[in-house]
N, C-alpha and C. Protein backbone atom coordinates (compact mmCIF):
# COMPACT_ATOMS: atom_id res chain seq x y z
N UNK A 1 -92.64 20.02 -48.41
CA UNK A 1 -91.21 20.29 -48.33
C UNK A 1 -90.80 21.00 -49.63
N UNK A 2 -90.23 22.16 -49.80
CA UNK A 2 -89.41 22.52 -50.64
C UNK A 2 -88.00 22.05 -50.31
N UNK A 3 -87.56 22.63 -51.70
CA UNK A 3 -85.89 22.72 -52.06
C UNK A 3 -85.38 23.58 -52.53
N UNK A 4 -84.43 24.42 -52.27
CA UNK A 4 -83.83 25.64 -53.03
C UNK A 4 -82.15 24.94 -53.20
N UNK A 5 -81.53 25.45 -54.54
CA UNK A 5 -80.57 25.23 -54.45
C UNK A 5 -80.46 26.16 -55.30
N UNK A 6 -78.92 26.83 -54.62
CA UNK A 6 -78.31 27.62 -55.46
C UNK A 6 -77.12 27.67 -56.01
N UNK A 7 -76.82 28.16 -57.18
CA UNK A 7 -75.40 28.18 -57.84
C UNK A 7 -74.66 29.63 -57.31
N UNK A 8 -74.01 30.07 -56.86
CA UNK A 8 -73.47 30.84 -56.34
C UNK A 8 -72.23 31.33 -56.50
N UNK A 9 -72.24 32.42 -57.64
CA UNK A 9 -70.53 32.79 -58.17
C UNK A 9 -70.14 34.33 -57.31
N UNK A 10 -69.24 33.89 -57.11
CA UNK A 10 -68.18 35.39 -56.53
C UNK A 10 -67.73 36.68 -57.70
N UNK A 11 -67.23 37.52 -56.55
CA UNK A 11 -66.81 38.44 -57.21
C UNK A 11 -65.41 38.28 -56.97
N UNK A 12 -63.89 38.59 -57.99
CA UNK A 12 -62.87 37.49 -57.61
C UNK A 12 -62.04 38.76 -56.46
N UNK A 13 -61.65 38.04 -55.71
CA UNK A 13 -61.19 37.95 -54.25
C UNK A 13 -62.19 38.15 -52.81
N UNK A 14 -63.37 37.71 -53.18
CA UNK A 14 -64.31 38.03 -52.28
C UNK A 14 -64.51 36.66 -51.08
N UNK A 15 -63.61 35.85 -51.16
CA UNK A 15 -63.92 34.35 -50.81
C UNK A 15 -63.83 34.43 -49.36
N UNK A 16 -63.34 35.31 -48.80
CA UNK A 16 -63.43 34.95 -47.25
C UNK A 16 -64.27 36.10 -46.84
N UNK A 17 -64.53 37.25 -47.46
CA UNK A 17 -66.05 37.85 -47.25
C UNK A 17 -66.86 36.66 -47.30
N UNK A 18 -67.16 35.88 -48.24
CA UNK A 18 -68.22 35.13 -48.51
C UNK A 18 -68.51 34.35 -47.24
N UNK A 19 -67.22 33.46 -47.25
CA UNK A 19 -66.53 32.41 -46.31
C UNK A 19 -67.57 33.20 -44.39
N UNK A 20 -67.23 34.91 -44.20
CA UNK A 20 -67.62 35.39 -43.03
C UNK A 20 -69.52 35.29 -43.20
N UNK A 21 -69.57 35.54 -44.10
CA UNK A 21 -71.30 35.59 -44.47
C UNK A 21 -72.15 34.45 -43.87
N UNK A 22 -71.27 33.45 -44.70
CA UNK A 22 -72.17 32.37 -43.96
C UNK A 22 -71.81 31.62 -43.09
N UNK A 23 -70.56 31.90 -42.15
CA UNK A 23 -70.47 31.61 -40.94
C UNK A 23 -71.82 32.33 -39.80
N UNK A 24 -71.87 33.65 -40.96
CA UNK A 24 -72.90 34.50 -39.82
C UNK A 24 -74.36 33.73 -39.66
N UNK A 25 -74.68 33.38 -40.90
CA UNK A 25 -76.25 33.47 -41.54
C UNK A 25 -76.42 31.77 -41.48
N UNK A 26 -75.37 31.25 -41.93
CA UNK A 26 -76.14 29.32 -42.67
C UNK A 26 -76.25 28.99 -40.98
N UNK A 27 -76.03 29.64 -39.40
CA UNK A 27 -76.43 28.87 -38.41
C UNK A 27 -77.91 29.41 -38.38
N UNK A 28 -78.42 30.10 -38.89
CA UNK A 28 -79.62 30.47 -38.60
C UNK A 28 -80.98 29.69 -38.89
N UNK A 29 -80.11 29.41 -40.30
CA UNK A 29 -81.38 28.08 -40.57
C UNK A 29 -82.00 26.99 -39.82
N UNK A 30 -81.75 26.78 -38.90
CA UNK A 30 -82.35 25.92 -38.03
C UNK A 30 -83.66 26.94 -37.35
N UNK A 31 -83.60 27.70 -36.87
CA UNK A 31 -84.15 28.18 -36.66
C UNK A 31 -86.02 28.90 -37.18
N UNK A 32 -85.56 28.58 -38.49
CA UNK A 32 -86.49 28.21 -39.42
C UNK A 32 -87.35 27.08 -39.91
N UNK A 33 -86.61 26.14 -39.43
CA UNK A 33 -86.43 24.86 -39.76
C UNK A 33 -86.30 24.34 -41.00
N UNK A 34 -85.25 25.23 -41.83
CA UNK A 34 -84.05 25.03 -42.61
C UNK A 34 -82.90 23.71 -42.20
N UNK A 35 -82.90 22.89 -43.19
CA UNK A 35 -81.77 21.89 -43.04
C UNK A 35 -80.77 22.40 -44.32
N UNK A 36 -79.47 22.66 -44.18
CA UNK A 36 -78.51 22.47 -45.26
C UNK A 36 -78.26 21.40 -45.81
N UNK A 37 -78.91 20.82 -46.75
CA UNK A 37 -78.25 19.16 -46.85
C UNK A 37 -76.86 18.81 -47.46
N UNK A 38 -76.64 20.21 -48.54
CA UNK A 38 -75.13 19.75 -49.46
C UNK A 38 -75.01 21.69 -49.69
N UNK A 39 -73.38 21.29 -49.34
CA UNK A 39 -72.56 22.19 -49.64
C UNK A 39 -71.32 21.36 -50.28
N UNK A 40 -71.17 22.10 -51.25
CA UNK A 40 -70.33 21.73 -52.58
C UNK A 40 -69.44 22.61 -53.15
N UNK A 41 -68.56 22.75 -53.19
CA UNK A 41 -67.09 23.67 -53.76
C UNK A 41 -66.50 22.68 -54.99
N UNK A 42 -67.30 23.35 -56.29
CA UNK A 42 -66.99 22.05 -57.49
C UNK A 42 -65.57 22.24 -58.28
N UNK A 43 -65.08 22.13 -58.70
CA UNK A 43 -63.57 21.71 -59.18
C UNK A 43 -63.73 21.07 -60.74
N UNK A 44 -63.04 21.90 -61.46
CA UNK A 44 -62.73 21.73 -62.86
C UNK A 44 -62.98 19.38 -62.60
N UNK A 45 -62.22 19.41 -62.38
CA UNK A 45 -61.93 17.93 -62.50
C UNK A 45 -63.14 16.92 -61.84
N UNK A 46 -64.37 17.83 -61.07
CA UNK A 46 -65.46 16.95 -60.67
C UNK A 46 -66.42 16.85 -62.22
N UNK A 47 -66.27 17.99 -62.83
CA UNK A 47 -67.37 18.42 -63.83
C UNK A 47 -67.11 17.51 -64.92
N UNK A 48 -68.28 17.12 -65.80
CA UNK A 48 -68.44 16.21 -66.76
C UNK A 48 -68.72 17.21 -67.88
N UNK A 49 -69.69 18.02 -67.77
CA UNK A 49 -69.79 18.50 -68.96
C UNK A 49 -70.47 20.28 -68.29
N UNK A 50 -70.07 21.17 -69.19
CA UNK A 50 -70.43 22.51 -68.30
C UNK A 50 -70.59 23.15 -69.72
N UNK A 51 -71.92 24.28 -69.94
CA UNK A 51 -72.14 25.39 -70.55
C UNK A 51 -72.15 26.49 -69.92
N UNK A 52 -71.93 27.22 -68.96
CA UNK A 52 -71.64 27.86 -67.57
C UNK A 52 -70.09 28.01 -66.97
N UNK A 53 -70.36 29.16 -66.57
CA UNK A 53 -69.60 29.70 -65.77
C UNK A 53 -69.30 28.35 -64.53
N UNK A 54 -68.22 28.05 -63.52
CA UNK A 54 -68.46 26.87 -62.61
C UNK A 54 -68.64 28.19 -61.36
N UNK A 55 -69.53 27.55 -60.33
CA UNK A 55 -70.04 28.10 -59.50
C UNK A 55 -68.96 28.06 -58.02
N UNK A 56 -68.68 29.26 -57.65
CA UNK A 56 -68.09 29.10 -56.03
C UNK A 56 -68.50 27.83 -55.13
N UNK A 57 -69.87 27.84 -55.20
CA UNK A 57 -70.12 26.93 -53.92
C UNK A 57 -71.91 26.72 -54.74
N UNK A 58 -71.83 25.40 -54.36
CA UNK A 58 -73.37 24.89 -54.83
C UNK A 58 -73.76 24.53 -53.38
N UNK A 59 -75.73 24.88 -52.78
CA UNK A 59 -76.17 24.71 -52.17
C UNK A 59 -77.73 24.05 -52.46
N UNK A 60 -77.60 23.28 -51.55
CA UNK A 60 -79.01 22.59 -51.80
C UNK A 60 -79.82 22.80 -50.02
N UNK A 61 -80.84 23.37 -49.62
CA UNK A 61 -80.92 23.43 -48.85
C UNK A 61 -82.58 23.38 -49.06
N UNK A 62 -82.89 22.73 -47.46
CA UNK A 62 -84.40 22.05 -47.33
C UNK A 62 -85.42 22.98 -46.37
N UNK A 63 -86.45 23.48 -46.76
CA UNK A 63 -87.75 23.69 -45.94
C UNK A 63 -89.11 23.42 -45.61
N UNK A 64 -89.33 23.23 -44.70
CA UNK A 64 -91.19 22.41 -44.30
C UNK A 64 -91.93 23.04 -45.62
N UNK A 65 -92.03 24.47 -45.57
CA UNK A 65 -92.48 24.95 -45.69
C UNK A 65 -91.91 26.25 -46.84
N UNK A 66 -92.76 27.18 -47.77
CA UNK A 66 -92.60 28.66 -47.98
C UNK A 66 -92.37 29.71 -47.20
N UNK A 67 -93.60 29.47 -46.38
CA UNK A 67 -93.34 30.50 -45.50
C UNK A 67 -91.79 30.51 -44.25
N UNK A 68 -91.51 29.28 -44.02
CA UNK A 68 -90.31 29.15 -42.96
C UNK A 68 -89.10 29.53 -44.12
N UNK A 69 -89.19 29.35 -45.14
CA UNK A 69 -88.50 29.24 -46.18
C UNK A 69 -87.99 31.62 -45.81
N UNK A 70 -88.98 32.00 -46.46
CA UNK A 70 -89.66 33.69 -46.65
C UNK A 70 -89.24 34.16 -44.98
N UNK A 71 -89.72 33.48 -43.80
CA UNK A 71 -89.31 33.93 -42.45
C UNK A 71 -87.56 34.37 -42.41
N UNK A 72 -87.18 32.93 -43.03
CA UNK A 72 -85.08 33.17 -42.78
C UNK A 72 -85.25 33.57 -43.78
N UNK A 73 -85.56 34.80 -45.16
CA UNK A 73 -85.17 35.49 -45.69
C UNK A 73 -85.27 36.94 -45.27
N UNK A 74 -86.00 37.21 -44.06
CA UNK A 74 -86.69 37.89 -43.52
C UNK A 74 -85.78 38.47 -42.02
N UNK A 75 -85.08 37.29 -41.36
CA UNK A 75 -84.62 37.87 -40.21
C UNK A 75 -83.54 38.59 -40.22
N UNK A 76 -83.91 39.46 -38.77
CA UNK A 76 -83.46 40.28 -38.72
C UNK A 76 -81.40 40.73 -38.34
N UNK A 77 -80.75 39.53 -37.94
CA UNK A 77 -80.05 39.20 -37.58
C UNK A 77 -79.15 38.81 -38.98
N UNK A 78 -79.76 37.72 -40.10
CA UNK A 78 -79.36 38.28 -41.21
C UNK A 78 -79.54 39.04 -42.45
N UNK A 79 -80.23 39.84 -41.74
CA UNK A 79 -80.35 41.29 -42.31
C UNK A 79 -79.12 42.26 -41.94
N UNK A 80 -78.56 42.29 -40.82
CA UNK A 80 -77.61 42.94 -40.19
C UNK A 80 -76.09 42.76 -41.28
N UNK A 81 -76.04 41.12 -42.03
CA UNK A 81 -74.84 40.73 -42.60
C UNK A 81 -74.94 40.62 -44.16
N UNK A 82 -76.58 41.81 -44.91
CA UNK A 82 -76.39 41.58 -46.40
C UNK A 82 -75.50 42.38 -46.80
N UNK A 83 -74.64 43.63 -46.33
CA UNK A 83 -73.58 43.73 -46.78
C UNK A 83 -72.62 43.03 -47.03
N UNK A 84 -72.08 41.50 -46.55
CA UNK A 84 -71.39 41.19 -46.90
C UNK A 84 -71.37 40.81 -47.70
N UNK A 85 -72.79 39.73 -48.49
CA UNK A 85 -73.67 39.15 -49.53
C UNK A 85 -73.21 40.16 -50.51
N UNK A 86 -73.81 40.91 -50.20
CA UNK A 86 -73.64 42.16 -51.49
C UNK A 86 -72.44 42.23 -52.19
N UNK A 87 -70.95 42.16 -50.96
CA UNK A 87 -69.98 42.58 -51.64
C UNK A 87 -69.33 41.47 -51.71
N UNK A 88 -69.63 40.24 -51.60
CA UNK A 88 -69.02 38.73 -52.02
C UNK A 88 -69.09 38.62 -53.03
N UNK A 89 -70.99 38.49 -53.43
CA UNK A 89 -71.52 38.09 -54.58
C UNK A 89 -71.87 38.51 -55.88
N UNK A 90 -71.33 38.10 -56.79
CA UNK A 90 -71.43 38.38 -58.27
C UNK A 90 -72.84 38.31 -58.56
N UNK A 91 -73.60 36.73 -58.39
CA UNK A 91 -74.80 36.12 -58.80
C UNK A 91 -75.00 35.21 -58.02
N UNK A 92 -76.75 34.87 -58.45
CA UNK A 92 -76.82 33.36 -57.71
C UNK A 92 -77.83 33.48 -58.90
N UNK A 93 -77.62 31.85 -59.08
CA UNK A 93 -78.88 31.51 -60.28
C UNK A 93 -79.38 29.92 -58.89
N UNK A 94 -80.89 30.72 -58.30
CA UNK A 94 -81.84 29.78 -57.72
C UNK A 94 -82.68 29.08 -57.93
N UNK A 95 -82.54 28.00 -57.86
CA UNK A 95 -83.76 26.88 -58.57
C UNK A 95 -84.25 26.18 -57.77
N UNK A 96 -85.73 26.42 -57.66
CA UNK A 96 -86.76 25.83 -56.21
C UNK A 96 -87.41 24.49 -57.39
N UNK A 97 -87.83 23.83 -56.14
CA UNK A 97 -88.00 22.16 -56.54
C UNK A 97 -88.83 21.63 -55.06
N UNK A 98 -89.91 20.80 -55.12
CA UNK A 98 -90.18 19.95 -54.29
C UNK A 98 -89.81 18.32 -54.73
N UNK A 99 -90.13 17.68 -53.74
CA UNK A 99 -89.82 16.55 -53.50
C UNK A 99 -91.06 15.75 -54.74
N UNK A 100 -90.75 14.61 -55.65
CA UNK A 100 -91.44 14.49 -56.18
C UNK A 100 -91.92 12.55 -55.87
């Protein structure tokens, strides 16, 4: 099992581009056999301590596998919607992890 989670900052007024993106793309993950486990929209007042920028939306999301992982980076369907990616997103800082 991997883990990817990402920190994910906007570009500012891009939030319902973003918002359309992954209405398109986060159903796909199943298909992969991708689980989303946490989606997170963090707020000055959740944070304890920050050296960073605070992130749009934090994702933690689960795969069997690399390769199922590399497949949904791969399809073709959201391939059709990285323009929107493109023009949402500022950055993503991704940090892969297995289960220990």
């Amino acid at each position: 099992m991997i883990y990817i989670t990402q920190l994910i900052y906007l570009n500012k007024g891009e939030e319902e581009t973003f918002h359309q993106f992954e209405d398109l793309v986060l159903p796909l993950l199943a298909h992969y056999n991708g689980i989303l486990m946490l989606r997170i929209r963090p707020t000055e007042q959740q944070v304890i301590e920050r050296n960073t920028d605070l992130p749009y939306e934090i994702h933690l999301v689960s795969f069997p596998g690399e390769d199922d992982f590399e497949n949904y980076k791969q399809d073709k369907t959201r391939g059709k919607y990285l323009h929107l990616k493109e023009q949402a997103i500022r950055s993503v800082m991704m940090i892969r992890g297995t289960e220990c």
